[in-house]
N, C-alpha and C. Protein backbone atom coordinates (compact mmCIF):
# COMPACT_ATOMS: atom_id res chain seq x y z
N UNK A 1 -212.97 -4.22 -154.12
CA UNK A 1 -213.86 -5.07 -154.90
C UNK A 1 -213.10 -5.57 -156.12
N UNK A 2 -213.14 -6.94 -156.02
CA UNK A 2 -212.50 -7.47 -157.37
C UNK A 2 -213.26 -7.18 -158.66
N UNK A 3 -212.44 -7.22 -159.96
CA UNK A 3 -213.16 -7.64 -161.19
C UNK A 3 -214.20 -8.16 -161.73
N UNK A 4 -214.10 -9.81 -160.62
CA UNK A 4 -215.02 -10.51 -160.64
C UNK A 4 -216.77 -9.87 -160.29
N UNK A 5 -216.45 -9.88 -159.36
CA UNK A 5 -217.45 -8.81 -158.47
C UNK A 5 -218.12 -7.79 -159.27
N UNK A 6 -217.40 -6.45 -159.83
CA UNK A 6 -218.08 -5.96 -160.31
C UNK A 6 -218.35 -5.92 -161.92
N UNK A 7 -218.01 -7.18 -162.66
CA UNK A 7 -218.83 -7.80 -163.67
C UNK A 7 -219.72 -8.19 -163.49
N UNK A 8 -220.14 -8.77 -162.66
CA UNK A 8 -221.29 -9.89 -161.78
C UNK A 8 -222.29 -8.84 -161.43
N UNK A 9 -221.75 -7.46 -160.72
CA UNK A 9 -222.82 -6.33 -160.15
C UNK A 9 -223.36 -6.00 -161.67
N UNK A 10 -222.69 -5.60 -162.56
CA UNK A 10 -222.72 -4.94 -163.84
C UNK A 10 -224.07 -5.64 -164.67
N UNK A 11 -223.52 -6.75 -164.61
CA UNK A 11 -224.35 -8.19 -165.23
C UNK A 11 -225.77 -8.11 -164.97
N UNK A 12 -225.70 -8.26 -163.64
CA UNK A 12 -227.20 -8.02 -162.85
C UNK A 12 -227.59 -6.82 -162.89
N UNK A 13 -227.45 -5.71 -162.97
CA UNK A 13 -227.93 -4.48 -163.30
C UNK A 13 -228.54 -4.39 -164.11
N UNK A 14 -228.29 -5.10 -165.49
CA UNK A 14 -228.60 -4.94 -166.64
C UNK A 14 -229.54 -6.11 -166.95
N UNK A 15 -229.35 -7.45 -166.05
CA UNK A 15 -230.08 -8.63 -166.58
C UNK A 15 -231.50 -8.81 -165.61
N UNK A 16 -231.08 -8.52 -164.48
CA UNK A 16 -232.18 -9.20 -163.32
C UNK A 16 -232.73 -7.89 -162.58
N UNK A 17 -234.54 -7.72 -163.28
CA UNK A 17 -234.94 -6.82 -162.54
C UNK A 17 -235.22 -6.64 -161.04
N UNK A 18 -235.25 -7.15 -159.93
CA UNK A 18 -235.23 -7.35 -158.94
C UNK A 18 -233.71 -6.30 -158.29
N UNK A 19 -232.86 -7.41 -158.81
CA UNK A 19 -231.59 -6.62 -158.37
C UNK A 19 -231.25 -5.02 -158.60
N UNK A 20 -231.50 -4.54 -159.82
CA UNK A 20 -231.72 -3.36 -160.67
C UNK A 20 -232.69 -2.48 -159.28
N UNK A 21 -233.93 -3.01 -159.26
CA UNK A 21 -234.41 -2.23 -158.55
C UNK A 21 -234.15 -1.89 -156.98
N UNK A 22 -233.46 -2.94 -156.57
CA UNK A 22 -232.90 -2.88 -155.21
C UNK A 22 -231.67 -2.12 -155.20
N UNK A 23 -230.84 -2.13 -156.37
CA UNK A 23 -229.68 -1.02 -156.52
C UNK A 23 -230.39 0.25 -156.76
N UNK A 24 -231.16 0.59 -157.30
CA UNK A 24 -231.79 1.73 -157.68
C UNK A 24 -232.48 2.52 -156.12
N UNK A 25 -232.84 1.26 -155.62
CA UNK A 25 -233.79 2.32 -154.14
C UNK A 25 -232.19 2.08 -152.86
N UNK A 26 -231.51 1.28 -152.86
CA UNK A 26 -230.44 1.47 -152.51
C UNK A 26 -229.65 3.31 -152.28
N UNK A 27 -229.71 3.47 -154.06
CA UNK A 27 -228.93 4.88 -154.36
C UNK A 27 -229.91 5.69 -153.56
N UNK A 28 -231.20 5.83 -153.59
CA UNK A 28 -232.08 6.78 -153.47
C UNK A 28 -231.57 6.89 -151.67
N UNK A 29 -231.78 5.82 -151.07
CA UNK A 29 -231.73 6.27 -149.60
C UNK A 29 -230.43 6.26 -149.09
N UNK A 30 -229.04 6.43 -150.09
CA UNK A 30 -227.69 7.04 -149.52
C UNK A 30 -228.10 8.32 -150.12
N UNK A 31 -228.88 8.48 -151.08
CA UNK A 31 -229.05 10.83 -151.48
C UNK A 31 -229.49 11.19 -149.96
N UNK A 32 -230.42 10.13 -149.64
CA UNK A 32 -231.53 10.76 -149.03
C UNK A 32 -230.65 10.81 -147.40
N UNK A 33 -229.59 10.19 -147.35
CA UNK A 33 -229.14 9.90 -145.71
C UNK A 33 -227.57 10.79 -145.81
N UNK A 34 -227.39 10.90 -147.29
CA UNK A 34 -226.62 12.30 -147.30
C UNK A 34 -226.70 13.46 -146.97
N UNK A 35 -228.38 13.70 -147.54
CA UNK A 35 -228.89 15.15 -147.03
C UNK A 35 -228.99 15.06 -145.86
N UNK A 36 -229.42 14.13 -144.63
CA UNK A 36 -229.53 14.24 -143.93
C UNK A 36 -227.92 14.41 -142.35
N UNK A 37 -227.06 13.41 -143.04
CA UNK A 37 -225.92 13.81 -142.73
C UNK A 37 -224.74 14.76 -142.90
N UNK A 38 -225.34 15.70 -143.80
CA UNK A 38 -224.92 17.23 -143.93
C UNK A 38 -225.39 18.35 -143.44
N UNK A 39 -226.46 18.51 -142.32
CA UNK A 39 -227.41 18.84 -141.31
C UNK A 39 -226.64 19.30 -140.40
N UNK A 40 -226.27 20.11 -140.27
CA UNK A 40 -225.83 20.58 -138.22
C UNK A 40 -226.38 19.91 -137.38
N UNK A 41 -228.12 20.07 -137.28
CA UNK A 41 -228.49 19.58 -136.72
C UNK A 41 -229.53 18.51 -137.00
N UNK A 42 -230.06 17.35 -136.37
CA UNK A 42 -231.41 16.81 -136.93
C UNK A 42 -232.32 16.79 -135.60
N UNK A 43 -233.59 17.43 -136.28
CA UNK A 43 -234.63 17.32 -135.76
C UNK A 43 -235.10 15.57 -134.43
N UNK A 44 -235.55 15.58 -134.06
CA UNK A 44 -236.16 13.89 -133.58
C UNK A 44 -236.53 13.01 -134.68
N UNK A 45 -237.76 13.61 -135.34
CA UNK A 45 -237.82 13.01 -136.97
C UNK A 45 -237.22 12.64 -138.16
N UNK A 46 -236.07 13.60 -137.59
CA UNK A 46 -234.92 13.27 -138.98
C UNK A 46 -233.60 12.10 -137.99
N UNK A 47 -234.13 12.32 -137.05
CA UNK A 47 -232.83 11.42 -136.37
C UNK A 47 -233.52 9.71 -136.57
N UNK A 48 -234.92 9.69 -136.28
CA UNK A 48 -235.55 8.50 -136.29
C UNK A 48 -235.31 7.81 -137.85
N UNK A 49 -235.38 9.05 -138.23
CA UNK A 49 -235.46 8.66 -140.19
C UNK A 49 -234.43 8.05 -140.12
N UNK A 50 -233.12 9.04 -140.29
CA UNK A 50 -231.76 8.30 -140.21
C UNK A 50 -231.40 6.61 -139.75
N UNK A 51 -232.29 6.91 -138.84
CA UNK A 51 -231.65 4.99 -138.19
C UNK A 51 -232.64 4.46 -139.09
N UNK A 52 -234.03 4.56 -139.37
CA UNK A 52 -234.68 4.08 -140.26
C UNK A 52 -233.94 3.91 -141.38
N UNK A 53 -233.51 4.74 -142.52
CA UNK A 53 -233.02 4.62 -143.80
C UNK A 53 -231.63 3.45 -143.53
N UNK A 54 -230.95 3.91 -142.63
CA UNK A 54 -229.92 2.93 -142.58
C UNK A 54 -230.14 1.74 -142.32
N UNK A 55 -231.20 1.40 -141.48
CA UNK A 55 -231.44 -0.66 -141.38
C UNK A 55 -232.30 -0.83 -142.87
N UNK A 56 -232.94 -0.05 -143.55
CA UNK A 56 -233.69 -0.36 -144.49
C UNK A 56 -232.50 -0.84 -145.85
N UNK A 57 -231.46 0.58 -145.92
CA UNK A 57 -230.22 0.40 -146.60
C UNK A 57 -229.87 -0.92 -146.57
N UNK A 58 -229.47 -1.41 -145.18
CA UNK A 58 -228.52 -2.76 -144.72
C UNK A 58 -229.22 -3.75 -145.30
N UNK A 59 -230.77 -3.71 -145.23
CA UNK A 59 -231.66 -4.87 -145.42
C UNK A 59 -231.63 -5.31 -147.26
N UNK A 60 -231.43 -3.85 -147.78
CA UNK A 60 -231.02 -3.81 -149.54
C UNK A 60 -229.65 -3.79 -149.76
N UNK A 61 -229.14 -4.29 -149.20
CA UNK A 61 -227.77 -4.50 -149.64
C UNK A 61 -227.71 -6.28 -149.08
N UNK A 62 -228.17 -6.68 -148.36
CA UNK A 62 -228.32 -8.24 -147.75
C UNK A 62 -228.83 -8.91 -149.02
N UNK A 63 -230.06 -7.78 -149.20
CA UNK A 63 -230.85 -9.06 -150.32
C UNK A 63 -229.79 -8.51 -151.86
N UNK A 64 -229.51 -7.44 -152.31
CA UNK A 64 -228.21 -7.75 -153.26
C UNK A 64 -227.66 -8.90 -152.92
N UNK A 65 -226.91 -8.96 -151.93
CA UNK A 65 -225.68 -9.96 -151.67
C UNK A 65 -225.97 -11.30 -151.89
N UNK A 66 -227.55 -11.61 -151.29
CA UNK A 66 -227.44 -12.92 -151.51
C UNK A 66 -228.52 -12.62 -153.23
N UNK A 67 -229.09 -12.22 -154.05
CA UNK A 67 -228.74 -12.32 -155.01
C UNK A 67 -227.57 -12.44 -156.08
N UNK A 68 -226.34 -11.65 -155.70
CA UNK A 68 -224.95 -12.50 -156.06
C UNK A 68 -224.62 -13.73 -155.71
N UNK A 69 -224.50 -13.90 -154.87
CA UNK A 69 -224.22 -15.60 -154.44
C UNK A 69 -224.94 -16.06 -155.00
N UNK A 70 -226.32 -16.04 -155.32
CA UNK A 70 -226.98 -17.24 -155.87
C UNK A 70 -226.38 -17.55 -157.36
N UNK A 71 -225.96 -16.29 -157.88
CA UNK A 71 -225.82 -15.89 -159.23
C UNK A 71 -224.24 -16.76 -159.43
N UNK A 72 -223.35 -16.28 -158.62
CA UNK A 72 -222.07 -17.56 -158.54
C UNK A 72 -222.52 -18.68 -158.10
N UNK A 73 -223.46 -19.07 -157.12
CA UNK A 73 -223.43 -20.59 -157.32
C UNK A 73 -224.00 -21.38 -158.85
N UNK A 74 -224.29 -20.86 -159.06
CA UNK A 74 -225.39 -21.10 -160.77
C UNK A 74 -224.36 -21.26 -161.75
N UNK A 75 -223.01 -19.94 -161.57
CA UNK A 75 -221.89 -20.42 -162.71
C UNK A 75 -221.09 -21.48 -162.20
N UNK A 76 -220.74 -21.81 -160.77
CA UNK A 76 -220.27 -23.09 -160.49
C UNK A 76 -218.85 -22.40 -159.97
């Protein structure tokens, strides 16, 4: 990750609540898919969870992303 990049993440953390909160539930469901990937084993429920948390993850990291882009097209 360049400089650029994570001034821009930094920026928005601090400026645009939306983003803030999508980084924030972001963190929560890598704790939450940690605990679960430190498991010997997972249950059916915890296996369903798992693929659950991870497309939900992917889906909060999409909408980050294109909240950055919008944020560079705006500085030009």
């Amino acid at each position: 990750m360049n400089a650029q990049t994570q001034d821009l993440k930094a920026r928005l953390l601090q400026t645009d609540g939306e983003y803030h909160d999508l980084a924030a539930k972001h963190h929560e469901l890598e704790d939450r898919l940690h605990q679960l990937t430190t498991k010997p084993y997972l249950s059916e429920p915890e296996q369903v969870e798992e693929v659950t948390l991870k497309k939900r993850k992917l889906q909060l990291k999409d909408r980050m992303e294109d909240i950055e882009r919008r944020h560079r097209q705006a500085i030009g």
